[in-house]
C-alpha atoms as a PDB file:
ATOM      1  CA  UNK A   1      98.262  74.743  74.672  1.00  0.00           C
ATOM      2  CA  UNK A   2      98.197  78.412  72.771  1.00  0.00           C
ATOM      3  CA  UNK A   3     101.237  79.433  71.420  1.00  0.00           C
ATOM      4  CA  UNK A   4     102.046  81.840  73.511  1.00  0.00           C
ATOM      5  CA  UNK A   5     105.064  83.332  76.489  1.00  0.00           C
ATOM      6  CA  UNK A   6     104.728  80.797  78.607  1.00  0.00           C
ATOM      7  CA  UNK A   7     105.063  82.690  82.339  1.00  0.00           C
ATOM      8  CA  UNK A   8     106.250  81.800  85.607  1.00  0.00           C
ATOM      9  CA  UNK A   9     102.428  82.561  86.977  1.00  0.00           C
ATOM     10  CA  UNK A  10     101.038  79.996  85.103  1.00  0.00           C
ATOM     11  CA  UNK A  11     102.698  77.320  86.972  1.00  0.00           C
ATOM     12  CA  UNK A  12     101.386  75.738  90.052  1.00  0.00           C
ATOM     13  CA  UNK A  13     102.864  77.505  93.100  1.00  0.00           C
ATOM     14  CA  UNK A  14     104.718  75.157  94.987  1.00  0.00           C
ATOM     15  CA  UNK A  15     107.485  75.472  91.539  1.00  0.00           C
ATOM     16  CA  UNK A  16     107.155  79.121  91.189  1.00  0.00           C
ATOM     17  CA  UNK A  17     109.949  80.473  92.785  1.00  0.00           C
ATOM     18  CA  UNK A  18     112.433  78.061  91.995  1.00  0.00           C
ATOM     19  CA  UNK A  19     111.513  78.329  87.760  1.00  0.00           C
ATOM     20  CA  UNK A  20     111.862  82.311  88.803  1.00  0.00           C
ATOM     21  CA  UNK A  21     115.272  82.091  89.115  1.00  0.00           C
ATOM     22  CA  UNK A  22     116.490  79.768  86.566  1.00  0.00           C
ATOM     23  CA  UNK A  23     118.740  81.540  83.528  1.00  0.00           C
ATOM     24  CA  UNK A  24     117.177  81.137  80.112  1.00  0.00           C
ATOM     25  CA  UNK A  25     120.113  79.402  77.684  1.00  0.00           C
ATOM     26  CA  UNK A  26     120.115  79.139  74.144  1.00  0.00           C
ATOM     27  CA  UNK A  27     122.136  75.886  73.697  1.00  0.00           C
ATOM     28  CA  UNK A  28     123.308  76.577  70.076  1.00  0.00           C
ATOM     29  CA  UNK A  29     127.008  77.949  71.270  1.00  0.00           C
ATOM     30  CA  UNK A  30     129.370  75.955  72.602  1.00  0.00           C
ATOM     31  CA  UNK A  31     129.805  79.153  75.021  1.00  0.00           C
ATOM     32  CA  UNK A  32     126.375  79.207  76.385  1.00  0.00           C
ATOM     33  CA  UNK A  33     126.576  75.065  76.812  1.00  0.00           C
ATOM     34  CA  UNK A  34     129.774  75.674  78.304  1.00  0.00           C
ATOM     35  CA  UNK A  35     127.737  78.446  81.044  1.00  0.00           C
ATOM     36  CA  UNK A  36     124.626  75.763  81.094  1.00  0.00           C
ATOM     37  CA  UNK A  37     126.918  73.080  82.616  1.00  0.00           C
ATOM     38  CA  UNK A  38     128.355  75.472  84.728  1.00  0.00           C
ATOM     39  CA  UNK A  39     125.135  75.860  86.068  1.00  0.00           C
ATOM     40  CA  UNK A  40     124.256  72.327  86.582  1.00  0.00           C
ATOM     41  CA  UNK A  41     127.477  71.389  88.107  1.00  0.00           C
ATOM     42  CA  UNK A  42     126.196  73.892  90.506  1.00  0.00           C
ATOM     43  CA  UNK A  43     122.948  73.055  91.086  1.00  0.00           C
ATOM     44  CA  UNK A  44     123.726  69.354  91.527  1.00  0.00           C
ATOM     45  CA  UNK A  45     126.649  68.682  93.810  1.00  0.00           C
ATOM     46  CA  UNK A  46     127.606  65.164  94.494  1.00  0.00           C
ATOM     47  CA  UNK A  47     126.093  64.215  97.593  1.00  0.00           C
ATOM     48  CA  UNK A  48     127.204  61.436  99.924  1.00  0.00           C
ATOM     49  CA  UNK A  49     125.054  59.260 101.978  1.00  0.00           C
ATOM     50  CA  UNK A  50     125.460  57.246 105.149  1.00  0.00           C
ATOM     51  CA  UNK A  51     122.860  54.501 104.346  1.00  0.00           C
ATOM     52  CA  UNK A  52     124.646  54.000 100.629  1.00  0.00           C
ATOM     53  CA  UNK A  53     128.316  52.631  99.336  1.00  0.00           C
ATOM     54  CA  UNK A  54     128.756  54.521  96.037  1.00  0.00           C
ATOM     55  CA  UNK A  55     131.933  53.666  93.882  1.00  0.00           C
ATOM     56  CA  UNK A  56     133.013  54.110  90.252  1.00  0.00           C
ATOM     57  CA  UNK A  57     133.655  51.522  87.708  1.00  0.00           C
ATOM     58  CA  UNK A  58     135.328  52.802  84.541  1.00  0.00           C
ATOM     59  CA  UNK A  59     134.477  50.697  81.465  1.00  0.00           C
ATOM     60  CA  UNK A  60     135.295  50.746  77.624  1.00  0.00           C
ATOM     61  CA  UNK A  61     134.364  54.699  76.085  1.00  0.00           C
ATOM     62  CA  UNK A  62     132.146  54.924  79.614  1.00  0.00           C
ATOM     63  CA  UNK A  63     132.135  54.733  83.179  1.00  0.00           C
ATOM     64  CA  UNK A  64     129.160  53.277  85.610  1.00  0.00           C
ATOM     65  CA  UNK A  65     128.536  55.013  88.763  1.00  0.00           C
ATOM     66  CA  UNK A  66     127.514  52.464  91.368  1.00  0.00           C
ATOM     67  CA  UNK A  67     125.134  52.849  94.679  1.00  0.00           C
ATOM     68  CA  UNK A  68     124.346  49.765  97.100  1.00  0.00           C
ATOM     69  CA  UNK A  69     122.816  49.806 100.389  1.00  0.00           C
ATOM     70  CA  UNK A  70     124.733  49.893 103.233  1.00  0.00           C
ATOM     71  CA  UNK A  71     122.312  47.529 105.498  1.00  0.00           C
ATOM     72  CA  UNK A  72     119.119  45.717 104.071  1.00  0.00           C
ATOM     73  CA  UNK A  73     118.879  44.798 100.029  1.00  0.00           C
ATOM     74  CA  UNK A  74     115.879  44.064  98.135  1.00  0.00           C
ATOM     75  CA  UNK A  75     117.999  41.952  96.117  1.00  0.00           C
ATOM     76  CA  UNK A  76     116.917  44.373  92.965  1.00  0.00           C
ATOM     77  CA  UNK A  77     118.192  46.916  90.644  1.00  0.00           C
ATOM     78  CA  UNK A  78     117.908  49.412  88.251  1.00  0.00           C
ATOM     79  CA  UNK A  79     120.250  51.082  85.417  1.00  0.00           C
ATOM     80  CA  UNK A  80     119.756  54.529  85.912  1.00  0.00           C
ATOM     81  CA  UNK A  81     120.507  57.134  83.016  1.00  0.00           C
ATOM     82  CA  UNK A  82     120.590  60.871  83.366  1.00  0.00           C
ATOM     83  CA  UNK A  83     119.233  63.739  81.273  1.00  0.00           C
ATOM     84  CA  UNK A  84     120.501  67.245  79.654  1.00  0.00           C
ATOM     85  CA  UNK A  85     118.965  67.216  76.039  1.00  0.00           C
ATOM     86  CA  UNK A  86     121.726  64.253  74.850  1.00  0.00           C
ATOM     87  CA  UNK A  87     124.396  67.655  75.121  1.00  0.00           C
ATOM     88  CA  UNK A  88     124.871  67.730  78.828  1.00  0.00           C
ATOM     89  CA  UNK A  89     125.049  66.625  82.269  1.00  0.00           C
ATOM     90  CA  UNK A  90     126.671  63.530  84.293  1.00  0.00           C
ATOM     91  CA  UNK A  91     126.145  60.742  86.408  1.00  0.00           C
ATOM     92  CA  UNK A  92     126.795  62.663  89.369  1.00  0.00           C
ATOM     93  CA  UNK A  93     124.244  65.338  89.115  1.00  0.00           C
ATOM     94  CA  UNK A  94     121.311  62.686  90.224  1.00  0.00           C
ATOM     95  CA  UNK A  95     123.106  61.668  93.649  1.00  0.00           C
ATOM     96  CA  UNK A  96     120.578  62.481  95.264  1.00  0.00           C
ATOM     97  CA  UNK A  97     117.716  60.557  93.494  1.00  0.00           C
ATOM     98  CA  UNK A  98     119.857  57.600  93.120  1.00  0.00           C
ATOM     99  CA  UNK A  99     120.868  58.046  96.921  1.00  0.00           C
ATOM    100  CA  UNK A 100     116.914  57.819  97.461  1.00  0.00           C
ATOM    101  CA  UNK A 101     116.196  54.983  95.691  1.00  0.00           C
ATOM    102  CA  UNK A 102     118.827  53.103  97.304  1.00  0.00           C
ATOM    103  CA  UNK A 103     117.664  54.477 100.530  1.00  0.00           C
ATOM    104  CA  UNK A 104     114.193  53.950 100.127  1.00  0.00           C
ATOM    105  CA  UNK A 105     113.587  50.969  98.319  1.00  0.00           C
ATOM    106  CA  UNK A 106     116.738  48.989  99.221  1.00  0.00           C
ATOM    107  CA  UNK A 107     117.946  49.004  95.645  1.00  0.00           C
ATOM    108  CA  UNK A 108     121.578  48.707  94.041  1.00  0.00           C
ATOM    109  CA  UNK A 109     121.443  51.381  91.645  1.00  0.00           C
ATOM    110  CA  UNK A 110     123.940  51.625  88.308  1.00  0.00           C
ATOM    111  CA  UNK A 111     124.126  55.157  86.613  1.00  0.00           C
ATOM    112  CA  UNK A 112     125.324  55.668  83.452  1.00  0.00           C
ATOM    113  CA  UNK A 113     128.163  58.044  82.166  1.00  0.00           C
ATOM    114  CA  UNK A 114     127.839  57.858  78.643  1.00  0.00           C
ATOM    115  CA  UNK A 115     128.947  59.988  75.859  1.00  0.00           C
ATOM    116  CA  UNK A 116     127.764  63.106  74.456  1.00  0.00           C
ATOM    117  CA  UNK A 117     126.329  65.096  71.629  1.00  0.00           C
ATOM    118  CA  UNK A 118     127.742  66.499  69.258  1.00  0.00           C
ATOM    119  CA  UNK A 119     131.409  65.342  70.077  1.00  0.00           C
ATOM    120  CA  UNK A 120     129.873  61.927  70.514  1.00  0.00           C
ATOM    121  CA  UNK A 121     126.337  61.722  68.519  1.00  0.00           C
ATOM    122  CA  UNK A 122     124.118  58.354  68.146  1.00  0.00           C
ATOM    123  CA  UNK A 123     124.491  55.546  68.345  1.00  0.00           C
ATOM    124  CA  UNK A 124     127.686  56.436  70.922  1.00  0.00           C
ATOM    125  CA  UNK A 125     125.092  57.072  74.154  1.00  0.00           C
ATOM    126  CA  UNK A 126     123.349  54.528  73.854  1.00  0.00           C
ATOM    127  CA  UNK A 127     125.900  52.033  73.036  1.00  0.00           C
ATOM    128  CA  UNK A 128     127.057  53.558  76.044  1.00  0.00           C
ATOM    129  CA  UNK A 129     124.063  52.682  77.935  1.00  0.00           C
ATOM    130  CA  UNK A 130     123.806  49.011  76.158  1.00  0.00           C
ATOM    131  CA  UNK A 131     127.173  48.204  77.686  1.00  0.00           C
ATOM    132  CA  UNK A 132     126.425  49.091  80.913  1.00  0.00           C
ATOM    133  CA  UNK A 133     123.397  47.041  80.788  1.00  0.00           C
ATOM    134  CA  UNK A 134     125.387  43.915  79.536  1.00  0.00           C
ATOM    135  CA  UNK A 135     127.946  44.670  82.806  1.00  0.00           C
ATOM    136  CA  UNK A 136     124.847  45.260  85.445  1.00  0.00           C
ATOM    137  CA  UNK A 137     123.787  41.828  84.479  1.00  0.00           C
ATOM    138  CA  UNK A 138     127.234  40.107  84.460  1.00  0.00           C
ATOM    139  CA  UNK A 139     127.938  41.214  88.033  1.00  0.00           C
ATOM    140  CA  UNK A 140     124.391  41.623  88.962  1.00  0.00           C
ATOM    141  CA  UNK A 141     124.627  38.264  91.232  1.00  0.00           C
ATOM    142  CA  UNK A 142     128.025  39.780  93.321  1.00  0.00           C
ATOM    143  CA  UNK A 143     126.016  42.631  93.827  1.00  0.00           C
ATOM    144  CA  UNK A 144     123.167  41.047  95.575  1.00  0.00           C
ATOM    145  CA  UNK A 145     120.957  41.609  92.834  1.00  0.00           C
ATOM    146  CA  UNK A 146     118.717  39.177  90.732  1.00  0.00           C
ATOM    147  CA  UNK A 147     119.210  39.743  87.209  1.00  0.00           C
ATOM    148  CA  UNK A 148     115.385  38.996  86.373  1.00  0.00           C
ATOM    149  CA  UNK A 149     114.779  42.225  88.934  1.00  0.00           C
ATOM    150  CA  UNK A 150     116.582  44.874  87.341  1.00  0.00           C
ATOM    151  CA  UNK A 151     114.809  47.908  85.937  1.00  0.00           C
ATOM    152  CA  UNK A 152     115.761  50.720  83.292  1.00  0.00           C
ATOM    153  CA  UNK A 153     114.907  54.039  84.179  1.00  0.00           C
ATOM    154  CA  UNK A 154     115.625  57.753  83.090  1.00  0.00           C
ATOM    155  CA  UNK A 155     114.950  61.402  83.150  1.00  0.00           C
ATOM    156  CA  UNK A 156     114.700  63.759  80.293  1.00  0.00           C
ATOM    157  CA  UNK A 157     117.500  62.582  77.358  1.00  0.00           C
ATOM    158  CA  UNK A 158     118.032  60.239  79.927  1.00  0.00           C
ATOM    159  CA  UNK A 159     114.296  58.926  79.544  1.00  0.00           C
ATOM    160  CA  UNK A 160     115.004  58.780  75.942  1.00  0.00           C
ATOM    161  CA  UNK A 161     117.996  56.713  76.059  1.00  0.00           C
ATOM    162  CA  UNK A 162     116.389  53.984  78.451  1.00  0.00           C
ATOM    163  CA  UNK A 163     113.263  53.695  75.749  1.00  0.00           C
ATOM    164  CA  UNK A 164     116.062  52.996  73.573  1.00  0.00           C
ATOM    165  CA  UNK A 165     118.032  50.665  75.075  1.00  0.00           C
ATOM    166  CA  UNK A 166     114.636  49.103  75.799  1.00  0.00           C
ATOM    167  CA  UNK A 167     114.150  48.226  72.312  1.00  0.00           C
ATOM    168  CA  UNK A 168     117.682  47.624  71.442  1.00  0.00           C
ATOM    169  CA  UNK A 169     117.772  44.884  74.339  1.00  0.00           C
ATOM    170  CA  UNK A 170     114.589  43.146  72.549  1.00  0.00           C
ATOM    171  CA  UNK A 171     115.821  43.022  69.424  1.00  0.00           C
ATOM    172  CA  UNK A 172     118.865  41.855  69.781  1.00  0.00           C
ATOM    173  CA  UNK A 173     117.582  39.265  72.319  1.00  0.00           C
ATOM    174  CA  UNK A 174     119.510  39.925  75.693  1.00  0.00           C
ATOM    175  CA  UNK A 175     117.827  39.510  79.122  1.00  0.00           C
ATOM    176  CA  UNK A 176     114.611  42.268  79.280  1.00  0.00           C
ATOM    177  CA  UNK A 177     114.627  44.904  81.626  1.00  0.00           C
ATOM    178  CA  UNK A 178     111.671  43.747  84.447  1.00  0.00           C
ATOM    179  CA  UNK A 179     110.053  47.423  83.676  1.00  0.00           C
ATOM    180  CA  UNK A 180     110.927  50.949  82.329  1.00  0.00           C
ATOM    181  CA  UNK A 181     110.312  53.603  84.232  1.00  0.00           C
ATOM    182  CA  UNK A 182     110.326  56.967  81.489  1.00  0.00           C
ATOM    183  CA  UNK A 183     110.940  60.438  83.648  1.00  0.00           C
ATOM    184  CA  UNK A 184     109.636  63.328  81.006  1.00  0.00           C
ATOM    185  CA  UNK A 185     111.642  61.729  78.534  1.00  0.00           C
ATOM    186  CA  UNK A 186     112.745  63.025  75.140  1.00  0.00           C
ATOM    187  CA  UNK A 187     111.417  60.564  73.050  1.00  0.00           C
ATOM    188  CA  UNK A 188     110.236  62.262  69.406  1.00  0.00           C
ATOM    189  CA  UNK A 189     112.844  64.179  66.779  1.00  0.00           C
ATOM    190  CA  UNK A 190     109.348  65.103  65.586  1.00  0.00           C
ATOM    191  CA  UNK A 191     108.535  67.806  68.293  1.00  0.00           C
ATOM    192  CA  UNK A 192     111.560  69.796  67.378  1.00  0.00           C
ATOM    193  CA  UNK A 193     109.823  70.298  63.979  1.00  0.00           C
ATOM    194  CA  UNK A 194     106.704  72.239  65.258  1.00  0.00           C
ATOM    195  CA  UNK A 195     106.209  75.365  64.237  1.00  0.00           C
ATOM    196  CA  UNK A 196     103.555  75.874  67.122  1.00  0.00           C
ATOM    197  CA  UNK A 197     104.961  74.848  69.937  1.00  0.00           C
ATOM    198  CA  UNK A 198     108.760  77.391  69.550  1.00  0.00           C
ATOM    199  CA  UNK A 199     106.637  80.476  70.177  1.00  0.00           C
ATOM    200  CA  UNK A 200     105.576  78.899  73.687  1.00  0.00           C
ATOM    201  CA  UNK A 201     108.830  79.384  75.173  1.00  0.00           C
ATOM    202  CA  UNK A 202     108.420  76.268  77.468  1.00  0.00           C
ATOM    203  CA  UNK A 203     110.196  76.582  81.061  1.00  0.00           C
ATOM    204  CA  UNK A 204     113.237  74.926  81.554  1.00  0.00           C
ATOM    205  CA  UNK A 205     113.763  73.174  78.067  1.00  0.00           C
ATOM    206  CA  UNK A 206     111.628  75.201  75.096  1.00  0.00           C
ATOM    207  CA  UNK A 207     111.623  74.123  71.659  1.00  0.00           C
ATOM    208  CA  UNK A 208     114.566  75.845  70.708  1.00  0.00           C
ATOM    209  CA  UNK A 209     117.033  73.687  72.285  1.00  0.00           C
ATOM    210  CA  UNK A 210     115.217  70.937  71.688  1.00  0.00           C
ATOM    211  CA  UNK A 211     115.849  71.351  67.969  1.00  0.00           C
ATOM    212  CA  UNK A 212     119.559  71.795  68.998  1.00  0.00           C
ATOM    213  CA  UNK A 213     119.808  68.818  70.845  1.00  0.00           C
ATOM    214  CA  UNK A 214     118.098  66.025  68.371  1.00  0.00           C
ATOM    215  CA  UNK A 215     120.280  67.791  65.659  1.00  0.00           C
ATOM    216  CA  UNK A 216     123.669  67.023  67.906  1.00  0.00           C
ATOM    217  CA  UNK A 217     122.423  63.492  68.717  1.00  0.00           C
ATOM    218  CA  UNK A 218     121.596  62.588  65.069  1.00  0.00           C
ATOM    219  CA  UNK A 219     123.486  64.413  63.119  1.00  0.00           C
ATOM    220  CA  UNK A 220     121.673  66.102  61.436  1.00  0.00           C
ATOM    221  CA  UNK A 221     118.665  68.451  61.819  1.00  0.00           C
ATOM    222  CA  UNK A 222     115.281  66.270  62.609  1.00  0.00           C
ATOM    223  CA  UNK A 223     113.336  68.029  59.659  1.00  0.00           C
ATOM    224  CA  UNK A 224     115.773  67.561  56.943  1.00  0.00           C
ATOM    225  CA  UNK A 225     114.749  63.797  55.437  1.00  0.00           C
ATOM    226  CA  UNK A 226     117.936  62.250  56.509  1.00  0.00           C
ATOM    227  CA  UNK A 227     116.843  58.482  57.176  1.00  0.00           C
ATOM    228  CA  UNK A 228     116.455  58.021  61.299  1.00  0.00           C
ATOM    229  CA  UNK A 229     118.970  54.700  62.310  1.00  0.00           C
ATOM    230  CA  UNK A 230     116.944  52.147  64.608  1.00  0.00           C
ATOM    231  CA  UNK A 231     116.396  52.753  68.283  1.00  0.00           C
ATOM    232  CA  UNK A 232     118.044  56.221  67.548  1.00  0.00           C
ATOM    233  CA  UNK A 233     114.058  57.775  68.469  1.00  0.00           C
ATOM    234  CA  UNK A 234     111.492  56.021  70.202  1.00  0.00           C
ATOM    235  CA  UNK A 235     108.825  57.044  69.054  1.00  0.00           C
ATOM    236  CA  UNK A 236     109.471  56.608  65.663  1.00  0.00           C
ATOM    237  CA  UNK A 237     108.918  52.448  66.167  1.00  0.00           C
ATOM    238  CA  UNK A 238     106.330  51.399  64.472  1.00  0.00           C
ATOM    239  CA  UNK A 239     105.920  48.284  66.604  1.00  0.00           C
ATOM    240  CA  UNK A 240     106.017  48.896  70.613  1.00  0.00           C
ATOM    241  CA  UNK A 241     104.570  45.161  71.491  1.00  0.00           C
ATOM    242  CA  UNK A 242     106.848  43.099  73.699  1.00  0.00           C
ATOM    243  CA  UNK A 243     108.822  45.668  75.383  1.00  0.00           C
ATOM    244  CA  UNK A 244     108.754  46.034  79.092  1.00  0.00           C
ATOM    245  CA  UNK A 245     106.070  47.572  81.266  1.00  0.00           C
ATOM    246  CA  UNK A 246     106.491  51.060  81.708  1.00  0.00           C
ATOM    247  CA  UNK A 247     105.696  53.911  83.928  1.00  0.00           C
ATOM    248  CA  UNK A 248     105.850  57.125  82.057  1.00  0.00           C
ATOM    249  CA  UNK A 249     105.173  60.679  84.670  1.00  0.00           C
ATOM    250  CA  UNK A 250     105.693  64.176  82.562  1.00  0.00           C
ATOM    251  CA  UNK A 251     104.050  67.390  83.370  1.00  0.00           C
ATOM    252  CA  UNK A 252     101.258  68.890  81.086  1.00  0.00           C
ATOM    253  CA  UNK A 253     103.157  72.338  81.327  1.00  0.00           C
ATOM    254  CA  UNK A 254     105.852  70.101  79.550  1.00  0.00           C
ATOM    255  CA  UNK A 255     107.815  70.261  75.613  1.00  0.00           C
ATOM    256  CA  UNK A 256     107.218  66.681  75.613  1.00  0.00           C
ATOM    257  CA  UNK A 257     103.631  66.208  77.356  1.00  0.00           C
ATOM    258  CA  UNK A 258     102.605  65.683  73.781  1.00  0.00           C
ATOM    259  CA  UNK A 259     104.686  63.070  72.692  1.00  0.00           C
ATOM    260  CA  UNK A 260     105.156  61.625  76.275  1.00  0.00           C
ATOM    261  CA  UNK A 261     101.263  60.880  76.149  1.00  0.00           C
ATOM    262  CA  UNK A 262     100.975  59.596  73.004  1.00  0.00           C
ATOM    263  CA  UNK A 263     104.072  57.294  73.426  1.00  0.00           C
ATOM    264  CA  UNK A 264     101.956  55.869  76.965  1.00  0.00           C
ATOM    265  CA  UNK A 265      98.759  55.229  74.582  1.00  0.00           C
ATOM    266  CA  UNK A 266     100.744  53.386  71.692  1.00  0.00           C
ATOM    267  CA  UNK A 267     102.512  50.878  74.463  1.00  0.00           C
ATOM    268  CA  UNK A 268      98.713  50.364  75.909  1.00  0.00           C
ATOM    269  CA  UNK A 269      97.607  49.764  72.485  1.00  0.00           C
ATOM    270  CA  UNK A 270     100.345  47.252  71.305  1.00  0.00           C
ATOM    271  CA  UNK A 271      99.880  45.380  74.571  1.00  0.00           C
ATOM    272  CA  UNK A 272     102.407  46.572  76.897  1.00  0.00           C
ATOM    273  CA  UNK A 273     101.714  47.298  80.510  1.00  0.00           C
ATOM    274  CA  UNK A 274     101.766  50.784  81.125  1.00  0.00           C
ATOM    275  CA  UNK A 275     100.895  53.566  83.700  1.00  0.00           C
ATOM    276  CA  UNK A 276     100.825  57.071  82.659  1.00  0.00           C
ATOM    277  CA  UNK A 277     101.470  60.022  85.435  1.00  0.00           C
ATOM    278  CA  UNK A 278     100.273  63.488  84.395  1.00  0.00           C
ATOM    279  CA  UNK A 279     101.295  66.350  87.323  1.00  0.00           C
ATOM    280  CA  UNK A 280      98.966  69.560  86.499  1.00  0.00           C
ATOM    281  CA  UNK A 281     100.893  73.326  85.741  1.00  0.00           C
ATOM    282  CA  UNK A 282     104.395  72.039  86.316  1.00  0.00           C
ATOM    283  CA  UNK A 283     107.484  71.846  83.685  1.00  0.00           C
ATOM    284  CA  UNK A 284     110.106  70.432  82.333  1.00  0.00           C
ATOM    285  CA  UNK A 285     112.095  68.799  85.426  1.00  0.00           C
ATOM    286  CA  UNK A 286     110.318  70.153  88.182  1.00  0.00           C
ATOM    287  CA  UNK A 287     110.713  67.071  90.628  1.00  0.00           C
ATOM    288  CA  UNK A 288     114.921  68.567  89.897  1.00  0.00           C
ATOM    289  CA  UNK A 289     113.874  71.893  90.989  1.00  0.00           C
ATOM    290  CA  UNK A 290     112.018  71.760  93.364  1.00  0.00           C
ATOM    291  CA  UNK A 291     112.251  68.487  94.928  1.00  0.00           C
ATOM    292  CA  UNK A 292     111.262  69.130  98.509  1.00  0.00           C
ATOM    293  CA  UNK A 293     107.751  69.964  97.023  1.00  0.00           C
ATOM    294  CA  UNK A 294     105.041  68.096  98.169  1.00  0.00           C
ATOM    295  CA  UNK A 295     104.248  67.511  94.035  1.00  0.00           C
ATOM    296  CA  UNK A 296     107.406  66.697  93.617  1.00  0.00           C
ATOM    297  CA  UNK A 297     107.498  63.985  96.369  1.00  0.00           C
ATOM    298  CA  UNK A 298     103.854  62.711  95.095  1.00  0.00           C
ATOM    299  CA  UNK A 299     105.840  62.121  91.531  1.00  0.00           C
ATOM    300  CA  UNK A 300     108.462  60.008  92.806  1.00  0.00           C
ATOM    301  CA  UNK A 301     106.264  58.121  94.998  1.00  0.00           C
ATOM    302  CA  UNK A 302     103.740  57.261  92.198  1.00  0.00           C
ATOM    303  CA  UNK A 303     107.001  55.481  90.512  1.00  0.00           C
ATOM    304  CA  UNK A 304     108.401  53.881  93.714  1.00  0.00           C
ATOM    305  CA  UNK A 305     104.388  52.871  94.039  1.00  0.00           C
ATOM    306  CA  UNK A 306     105.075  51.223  90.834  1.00  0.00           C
ATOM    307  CA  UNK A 307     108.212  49.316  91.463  1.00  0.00           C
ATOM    308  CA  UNK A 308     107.625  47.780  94.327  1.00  0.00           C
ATOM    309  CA  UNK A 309     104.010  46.450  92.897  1.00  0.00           C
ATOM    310  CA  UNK A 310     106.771  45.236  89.596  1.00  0.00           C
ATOM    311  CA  UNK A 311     109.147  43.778  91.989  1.00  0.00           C
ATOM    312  CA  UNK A 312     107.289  42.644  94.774  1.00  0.00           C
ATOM    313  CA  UNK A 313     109.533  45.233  97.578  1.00  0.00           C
ATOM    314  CA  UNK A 314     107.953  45.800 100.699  1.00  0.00           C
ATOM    315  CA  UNK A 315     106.177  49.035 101.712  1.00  0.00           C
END
């Protein structure tokens, strides 16, 4: 990709005129964060559904968001952990794709609350996330749900934070997800560090914020030779053998198609199951913004495709 303006035009239509209207944030004041979650509280309103029981279970520093089918269970699961950059957003805002997976694939589905950056920097989210994988598998068996079936998943931050917890749960020996499904995620301190890729201006979540948000979640700015902790960036693992199969999907108009692609190859290469979803001229969260798109519904199919092959749930 040239460095240059990246412009509404060059995305493929069927996302054109919902990226027209998004606001372009700088992140770096708490005031404009303050207006960016205004806008997401917004743009994703809890949503109810008749086919799904939804309840909230408040644990220890973070609270667990809970869907189950109403009717039929596939006796499966998956912790579910949203995105905003590690600075932002809430369980909440993905009712509706948690609502669908429940829906469609007969699912109990456990979304995480955790803290966030800067109040709350690493390793608070995903300790977060860590204990609400140790509770999903403690009352996995009330809920209906095999412990051996649950799955990890994310979007964005969110994506991040389940490639994490991923490797956390290895090394420290607890149960394995059965698969890790990685939505765009924001998996590499390193991108933030490009000179060539800020002038781009990437749709929906540029370089600029990026910086902003690894520097709230570590600490510290990426580029300024503090030592990285373990698991606190994916990508930075030397070693990716023995973690769970994974489905990665990212768009090639993305910040993170770079880093998303060479993350797929390195799990390939170190022996890990993976499939690797590439969506042509769309950005940063476009299944979110346009989600009635036939793309969009194309994307989330490929990774339903994927989880009932892992889990063995009927068509």
């Amino acid at each position: 990709m040239t460095s240059k303006q990246m412009k509404v035009s060059d995305l493929h239509p069927q996302v054109q005129k919902q990226v027209a209207r998004m606001p372009t944030i700088s992140l770096r004041s708490p005031l404009s964060r303050m207006l960016m979650k205004s806008v997401m509280a917004i743009a994703f309103r809890s949503q109810a559904d008749a086919n799904v029981r939804r309840h909230t279970v408040k644990l220890e520093h973070v609270s667990v968001r809970v869907y189950e089918p109403v009717s039929e269970h596939a006796g499966a699961g998956m912790l579910f952990i949203h995105g905003g950059g590690y600075v932002m957003g809430q369980a909440r805002m993905n009712d509706p794709d948690c609502n669908r997976i429940v829906r469609e694939l007969g699912m109990s589905v456990v979304s995480v609350d955790y803290r966030l950056a800067p109040k709350h920097p690493y390793p608070a989210p995903l300790d977060d996330c860590y204990k609400a994988w140790l509770w999903f598998l403690d009352n996995a068996e009330l809920m209906g749900v095999d412990p051996s079936r649950i799955v990890v998943a994310g979007q964005s931050a969110g994506g991040g934070l389940a490639a994490a917890l991923c490797q956390r749960i290895l090394d420290e020996g607890a149960p394995q997800p059965a698969a890790q499904l990685l939505y765009y995620p924001m998996i590499d301190d390193r991108t933030a560090t490009r000179g060539d890729l800020t002038p781009v201006r990437h749709i929906a979540w540029n370089n600029e914020n990026n910086f902003f948000g690894w520097s709230a979640y570590l600490g510290h700015p990426p580029d300024d030779g503090s030592e990285i902790p373990r698991w606190a960036v994916p990508s930075r693992r030397p070693d990716l053998s023995n973690l769970p199969p994974a489905w990665i999907g990212v768009g090639d108009k993305d910040l993170f198609y770079g880093e998303n692609l060479d993350y797929a190859e390195r799990l390939s290469k170190d022996g890990v199951e993976s499939e690797l979803e590439i969506v042509e001229d769309v950005p940063h969260g476009f299944d979110a913004l346009a989600p009635e798109a036939d793309i969009s519904r194309d994307f989330r199919e490929a990774s339903f495709d994927f989880l009932r092959r892992r889990l063995g749930i009927d068509s």
